[in-house]
PDB file of N, CA and C in Angstrom:
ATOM      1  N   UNK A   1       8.482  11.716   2.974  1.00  0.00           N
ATOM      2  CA  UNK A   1       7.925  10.381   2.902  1.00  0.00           C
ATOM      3  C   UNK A   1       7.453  10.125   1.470  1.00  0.00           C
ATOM      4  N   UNK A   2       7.940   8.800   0.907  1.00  0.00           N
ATOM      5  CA  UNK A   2       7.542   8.318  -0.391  1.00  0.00           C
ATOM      6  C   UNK A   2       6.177   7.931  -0.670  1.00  0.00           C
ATOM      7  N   UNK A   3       5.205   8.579  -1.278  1.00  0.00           N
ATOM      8  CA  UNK A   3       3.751   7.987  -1.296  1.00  0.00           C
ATOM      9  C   UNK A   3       3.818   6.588  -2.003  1.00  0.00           C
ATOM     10  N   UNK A   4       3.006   6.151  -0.987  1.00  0.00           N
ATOM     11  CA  UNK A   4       2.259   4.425  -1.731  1.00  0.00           C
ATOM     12  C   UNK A   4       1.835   4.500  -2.517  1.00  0.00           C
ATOM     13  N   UNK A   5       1.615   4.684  -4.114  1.00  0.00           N
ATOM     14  CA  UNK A   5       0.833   5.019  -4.810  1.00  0.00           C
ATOM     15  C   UNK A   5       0.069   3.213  -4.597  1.00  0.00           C
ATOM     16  N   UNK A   6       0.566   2.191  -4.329  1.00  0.00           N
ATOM     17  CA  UNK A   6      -0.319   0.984  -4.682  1.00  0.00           C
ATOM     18  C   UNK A   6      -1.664   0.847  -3.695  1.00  0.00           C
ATOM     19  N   UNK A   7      -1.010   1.726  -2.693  1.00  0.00           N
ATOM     20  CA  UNK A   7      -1.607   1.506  -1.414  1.00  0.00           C
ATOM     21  C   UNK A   7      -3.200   2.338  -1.836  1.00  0.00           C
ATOM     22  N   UNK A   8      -3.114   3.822  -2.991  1.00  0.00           N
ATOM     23  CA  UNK A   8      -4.180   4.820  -3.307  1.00  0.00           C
ATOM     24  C   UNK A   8      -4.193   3.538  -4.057  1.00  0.00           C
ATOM     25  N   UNK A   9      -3.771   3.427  -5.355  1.00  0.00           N
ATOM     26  CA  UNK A   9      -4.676   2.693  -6.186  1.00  0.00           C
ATOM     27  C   UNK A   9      -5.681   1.409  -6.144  1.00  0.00           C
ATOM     28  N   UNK A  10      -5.276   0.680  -4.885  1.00  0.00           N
ATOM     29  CA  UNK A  10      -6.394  -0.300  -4.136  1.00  0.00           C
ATOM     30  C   UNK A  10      -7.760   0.194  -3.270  1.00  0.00           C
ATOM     31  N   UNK A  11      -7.421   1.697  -2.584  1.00  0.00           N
ATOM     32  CA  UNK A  11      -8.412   2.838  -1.855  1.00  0.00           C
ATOM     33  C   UNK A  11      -9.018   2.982  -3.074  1.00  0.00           C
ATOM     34  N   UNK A  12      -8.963   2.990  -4.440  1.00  0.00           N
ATOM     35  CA  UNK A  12     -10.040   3.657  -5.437  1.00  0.00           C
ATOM     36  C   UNK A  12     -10.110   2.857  -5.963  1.00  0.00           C
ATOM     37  N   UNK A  13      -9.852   1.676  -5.948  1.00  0.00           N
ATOM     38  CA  UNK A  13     -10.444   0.340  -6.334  1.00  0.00           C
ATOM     39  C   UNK A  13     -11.572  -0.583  -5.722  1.00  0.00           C
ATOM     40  N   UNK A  14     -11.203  -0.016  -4.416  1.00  0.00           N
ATOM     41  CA  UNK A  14     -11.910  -0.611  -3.480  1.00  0.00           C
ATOM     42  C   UNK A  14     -13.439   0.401  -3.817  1.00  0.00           C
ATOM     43  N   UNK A  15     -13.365   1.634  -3.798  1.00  0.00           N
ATOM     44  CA  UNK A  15     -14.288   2.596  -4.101  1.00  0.00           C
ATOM     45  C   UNK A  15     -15.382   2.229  -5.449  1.00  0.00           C
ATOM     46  N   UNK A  16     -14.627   1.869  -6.437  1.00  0.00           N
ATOM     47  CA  UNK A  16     -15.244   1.561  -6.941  1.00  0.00           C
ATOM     48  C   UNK A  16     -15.771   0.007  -7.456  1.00  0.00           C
ATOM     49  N   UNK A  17     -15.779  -0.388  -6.409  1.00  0.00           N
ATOM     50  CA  UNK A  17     -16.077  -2.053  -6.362  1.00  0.00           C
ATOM     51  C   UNK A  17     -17.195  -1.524  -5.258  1.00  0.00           C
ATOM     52  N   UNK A  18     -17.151  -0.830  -4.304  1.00  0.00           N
ATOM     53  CA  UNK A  18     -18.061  -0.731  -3.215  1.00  0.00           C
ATOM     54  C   UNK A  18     -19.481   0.056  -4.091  1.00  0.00           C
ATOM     55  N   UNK A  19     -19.214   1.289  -4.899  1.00  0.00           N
ATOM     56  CA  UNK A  19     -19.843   1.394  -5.914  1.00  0.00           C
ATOM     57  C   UNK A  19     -20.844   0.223  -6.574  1.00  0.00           C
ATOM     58  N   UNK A  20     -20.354  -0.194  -7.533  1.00  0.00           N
ATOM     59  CA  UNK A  20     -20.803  -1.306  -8.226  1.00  0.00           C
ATOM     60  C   UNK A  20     -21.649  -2.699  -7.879  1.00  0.00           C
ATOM     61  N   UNK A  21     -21.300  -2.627  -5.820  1.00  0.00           N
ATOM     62  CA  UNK A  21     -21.992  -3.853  -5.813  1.00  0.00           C
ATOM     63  C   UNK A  21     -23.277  -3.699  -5.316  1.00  0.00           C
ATOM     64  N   UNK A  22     -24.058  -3.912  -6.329  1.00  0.00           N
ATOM     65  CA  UNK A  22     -25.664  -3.840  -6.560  1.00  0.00           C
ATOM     66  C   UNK A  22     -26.124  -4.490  -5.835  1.00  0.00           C
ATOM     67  N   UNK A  23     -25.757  -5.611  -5.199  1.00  0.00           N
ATOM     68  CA  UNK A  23     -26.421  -7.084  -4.266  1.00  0.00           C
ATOM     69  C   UNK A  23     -26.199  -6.178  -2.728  1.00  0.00           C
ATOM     70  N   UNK A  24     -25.114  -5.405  -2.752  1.00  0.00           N
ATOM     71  CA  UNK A  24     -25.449  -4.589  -1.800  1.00  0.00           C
ATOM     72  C   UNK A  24     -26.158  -3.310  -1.471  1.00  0.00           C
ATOM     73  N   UNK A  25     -26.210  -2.832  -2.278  1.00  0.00           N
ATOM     74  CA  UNK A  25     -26.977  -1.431  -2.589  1.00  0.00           C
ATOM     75  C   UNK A  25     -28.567  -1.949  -2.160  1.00  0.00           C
ATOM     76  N   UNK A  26     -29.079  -3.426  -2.858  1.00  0.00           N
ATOM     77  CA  UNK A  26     -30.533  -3.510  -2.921  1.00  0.00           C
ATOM     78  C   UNK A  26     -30.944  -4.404  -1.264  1.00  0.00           C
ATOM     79  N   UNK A  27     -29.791  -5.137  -0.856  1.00  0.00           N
ATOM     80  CA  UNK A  27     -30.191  -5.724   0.275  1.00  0.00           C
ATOM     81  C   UNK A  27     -29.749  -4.723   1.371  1.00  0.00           C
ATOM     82  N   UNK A  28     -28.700  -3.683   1.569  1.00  0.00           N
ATOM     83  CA  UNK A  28     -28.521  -3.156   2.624  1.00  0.00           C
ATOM     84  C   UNK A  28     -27.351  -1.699   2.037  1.00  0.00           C
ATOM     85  N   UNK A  29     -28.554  -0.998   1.857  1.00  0.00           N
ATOM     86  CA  UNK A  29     -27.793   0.376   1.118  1.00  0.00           C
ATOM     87  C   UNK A  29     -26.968   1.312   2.207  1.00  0.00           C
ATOM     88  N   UNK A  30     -27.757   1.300   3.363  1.00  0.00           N
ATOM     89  CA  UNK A  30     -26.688   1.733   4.785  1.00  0.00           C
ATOM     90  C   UNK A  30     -25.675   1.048   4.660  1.00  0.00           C
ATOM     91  N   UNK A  31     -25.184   0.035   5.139  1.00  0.00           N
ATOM     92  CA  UNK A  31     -24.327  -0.685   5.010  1.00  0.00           C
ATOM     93  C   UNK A  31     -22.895  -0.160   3.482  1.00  0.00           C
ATOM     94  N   UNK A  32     -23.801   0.202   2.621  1.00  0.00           N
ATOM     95  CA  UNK A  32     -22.918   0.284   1.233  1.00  0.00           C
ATOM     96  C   UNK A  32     -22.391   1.932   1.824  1.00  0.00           C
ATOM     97  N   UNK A  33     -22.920   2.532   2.271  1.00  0.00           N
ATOM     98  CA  UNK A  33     -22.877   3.933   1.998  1.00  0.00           C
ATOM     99  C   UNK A  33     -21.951   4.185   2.982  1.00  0.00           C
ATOM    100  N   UNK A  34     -21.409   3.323   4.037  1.00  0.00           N
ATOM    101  CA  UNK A  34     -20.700   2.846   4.982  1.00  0.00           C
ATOM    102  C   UNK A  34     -19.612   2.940   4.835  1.00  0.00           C
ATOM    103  N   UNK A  35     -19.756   1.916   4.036  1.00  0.00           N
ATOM    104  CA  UNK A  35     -18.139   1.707   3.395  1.00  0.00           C
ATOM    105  C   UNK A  35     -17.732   2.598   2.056  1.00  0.00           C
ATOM    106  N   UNK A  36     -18.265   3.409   1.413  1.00  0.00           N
ATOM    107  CA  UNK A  36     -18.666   4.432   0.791  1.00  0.00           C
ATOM    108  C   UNK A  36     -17.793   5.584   1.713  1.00  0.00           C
ATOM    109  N   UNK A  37     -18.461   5.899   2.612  1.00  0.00           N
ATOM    110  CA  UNK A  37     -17.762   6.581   3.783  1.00  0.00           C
ATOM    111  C   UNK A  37     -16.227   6.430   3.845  1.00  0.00           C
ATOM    112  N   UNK A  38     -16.202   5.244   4.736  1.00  0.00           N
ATOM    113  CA  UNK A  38     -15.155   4.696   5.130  1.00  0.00           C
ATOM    114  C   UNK A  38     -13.532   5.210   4.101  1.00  0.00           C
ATOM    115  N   UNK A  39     -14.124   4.224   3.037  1.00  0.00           N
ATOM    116  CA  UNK A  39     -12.924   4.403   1.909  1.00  0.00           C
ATOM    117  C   UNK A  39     -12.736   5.621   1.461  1.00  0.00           C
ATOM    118  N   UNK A  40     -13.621   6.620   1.310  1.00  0.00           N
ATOM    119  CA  UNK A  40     -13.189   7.762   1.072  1.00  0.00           C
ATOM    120  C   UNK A  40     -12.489   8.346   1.870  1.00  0.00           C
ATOM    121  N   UNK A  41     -12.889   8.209   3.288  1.00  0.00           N
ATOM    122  CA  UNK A  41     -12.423   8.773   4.185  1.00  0.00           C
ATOM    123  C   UNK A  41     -10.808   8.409   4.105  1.00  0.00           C
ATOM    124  N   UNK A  42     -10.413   7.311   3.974  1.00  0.00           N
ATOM    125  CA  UNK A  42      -8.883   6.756   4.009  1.00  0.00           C
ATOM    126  C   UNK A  42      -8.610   7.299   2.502  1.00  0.00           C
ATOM    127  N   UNK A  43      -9.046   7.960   1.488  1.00  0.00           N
ATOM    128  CA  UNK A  43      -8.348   8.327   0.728  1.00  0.00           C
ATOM    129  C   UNK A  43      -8.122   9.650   0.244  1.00  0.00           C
ATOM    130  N   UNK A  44      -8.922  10.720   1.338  1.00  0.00           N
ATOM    131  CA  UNK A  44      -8.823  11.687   1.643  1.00  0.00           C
ATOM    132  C   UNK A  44      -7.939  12.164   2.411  1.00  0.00           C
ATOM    133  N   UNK A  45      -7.601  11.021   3.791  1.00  0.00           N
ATOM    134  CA  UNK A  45      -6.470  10.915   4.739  1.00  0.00           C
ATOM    135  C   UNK A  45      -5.260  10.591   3.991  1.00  0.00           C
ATOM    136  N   UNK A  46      -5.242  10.103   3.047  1.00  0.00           N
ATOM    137  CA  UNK A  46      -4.035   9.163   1.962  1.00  0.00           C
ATOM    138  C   UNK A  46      -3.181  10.608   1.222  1.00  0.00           C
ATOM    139  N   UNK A  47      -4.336  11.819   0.548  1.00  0.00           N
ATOM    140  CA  UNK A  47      -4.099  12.039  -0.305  1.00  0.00           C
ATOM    141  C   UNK A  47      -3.525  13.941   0.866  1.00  0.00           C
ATOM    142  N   UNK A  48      -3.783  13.900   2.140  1.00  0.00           N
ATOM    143  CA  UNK A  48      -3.551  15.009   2.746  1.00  0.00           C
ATOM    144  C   UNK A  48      -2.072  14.753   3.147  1.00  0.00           C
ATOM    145  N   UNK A  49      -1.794  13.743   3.823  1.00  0.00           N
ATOM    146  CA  UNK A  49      -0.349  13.225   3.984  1.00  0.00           C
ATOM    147  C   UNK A  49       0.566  13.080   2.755  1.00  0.00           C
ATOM    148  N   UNK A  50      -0.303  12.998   1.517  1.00  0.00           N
ATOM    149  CA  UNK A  50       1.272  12.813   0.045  1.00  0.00           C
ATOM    150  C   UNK A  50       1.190  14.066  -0.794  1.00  0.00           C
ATOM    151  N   UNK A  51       0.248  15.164  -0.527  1.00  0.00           N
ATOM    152  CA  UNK A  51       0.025  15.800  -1.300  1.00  0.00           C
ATOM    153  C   UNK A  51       0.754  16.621  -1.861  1.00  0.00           C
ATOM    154  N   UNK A  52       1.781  17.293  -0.886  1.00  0.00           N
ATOM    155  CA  UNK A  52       3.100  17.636  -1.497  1.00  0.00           C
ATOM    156  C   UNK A  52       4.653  16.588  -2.427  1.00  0.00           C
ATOM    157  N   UNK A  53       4.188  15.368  -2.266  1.00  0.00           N
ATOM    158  CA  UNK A  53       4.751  14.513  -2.763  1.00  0.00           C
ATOM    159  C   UNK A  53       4.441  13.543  -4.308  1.00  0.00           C
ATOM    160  N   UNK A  54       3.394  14.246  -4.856  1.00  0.00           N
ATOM    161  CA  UNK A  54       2.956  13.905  -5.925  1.00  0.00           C
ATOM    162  C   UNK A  54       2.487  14.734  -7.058  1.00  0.00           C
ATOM    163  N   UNK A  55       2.425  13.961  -8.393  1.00  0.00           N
ATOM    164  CA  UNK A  55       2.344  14.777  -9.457  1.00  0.00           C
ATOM    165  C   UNK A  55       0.805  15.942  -9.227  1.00  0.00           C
ATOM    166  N   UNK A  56       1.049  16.966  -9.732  1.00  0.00           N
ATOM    167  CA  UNK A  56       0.114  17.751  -9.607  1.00  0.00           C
ATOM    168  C   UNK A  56      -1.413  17.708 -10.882  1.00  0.00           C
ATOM    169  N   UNK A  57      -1.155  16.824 -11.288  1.00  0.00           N
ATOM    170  CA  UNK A  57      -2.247  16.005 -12.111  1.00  0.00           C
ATOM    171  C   UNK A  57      -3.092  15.085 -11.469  1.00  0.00           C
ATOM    172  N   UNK A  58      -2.015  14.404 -10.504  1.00  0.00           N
ATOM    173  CA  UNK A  58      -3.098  13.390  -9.363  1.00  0.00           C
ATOM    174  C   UNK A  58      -3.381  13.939  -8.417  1.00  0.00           C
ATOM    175  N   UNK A  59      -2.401  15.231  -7.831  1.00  0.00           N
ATOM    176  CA  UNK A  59      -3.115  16.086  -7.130  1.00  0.00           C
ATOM    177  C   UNK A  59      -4.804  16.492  -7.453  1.00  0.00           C
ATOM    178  N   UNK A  60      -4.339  17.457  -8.718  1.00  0.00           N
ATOM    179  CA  UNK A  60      -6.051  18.237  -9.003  1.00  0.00           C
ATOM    180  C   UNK A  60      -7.562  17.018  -9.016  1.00  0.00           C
ATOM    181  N   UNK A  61      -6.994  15.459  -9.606  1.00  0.00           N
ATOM    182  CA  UNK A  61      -7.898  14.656  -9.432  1.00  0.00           C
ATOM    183  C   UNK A  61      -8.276  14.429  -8.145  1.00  0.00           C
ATOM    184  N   UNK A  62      -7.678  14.261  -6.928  1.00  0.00           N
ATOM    185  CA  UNK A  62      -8.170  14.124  -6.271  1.00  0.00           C
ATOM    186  C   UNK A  62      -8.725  15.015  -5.514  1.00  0.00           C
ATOM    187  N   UNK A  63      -8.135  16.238  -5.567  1.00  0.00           N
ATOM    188  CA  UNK A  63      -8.962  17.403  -5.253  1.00  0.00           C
ATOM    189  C   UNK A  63     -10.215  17.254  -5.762  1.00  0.00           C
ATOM    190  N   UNK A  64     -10.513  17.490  -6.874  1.00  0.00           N
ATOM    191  CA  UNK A  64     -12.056  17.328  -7.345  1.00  0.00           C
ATOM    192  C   UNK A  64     -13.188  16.036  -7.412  1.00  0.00           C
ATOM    193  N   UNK A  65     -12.117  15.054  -6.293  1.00  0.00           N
ATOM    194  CA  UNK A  65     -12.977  14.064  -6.386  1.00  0.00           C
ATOM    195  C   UNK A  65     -12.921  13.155  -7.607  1.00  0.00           C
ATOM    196  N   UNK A  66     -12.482  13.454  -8.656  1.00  0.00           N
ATOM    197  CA  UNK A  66     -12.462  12.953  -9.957  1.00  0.00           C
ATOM    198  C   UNK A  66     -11.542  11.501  -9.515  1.00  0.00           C
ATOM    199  N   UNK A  67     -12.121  10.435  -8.884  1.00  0.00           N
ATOM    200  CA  UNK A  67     -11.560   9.184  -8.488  1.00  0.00           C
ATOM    201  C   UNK A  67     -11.266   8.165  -9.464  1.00  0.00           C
ATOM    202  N   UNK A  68     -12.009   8.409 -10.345  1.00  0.00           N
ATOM    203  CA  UNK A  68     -11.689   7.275 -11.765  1.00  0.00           C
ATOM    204  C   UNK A  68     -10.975   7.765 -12.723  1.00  0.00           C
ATOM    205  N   UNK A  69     -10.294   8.938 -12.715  1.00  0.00           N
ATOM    206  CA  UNK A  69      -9.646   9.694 -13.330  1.00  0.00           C
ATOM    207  C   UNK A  69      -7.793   9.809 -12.545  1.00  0.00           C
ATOM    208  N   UNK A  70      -7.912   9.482 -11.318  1.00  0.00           N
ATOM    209  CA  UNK A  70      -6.907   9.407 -10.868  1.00  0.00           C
ATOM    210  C   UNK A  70      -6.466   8.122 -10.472  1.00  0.00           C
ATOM    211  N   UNK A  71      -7.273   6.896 -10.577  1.00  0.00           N
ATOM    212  CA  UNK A  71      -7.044   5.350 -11.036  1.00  0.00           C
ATOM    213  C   UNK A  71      -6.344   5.266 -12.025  1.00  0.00           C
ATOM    214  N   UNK A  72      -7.131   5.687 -13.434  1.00  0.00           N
ATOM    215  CA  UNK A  72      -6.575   6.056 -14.446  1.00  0.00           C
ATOM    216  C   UNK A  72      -4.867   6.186 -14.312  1.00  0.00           C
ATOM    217  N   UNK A  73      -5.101   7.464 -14.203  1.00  0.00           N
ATOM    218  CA  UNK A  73      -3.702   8.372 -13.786  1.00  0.00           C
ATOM    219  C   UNK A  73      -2.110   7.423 -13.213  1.00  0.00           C
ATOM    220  N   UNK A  74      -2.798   6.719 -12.433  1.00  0.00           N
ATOM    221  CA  UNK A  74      -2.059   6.233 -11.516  1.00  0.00           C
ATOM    222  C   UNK A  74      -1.721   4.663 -12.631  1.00  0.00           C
ATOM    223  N   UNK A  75      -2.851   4.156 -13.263  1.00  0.00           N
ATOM    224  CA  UNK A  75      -2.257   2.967 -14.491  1.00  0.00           C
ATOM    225  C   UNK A  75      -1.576   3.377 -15.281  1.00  0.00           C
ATOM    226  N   UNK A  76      -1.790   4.267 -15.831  1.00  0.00           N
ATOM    227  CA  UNK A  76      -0.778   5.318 -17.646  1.00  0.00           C
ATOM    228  C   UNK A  76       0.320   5.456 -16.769  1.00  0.00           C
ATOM    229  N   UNK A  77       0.412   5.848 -15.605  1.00  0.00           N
ATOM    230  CA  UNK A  77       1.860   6.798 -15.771  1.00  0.00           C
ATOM    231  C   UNK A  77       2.708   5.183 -14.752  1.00  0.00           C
ATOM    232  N   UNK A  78       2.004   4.257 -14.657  1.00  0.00           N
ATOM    233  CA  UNK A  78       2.743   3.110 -14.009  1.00  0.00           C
ATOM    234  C   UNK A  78       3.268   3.460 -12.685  1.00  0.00           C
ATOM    235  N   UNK A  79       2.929   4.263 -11.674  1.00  0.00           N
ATOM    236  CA  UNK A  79       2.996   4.577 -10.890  1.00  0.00           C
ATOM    237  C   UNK A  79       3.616   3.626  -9.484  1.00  0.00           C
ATOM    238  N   UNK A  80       2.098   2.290  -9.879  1.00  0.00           N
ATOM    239  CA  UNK A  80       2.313   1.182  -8.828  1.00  0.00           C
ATOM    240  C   UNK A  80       2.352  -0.305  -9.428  1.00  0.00           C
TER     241      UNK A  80
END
């Protein structure tokens, strides 16, 4: 199976937009940490199903969590 890479690069977009939004963090930080959850969770599920199917550079990023590093990754090498 061909990985989506557009499909990861919107999961760590989304991550870090869920991150960033402060109006949510200060009115309802459960709520943020939620979807915090959530999206990781689908890009943990994303990255167990392609993992033999992708470069081993976006592999090790996402292994270590390193999520803005494999955004990155995924813009330079034009992926999606």
């Amino acid at each position: 199976m061909n990985p989506d890479f557009s499909k990861l690069a919107e999961l760590l977009q989304t991550r870090l937009d869920v991150i960033a939004n402060q109006e949510l963090r200060e009115t309802n930080p459960s709520e943020q940490l939620h979807q915090l959850q959530s999206v990781s969770e689908q890009i943990t599920s994303w990255h167990q199903q392609h993992r033999g199917n992708i470069p081993a550079q976006l592999h090790h990023f996402l292994q270590q969590q390193s999520l803005s590093k494999a955004l990155d990754f995924l813009k330079s090498e034009q992926l999606y």
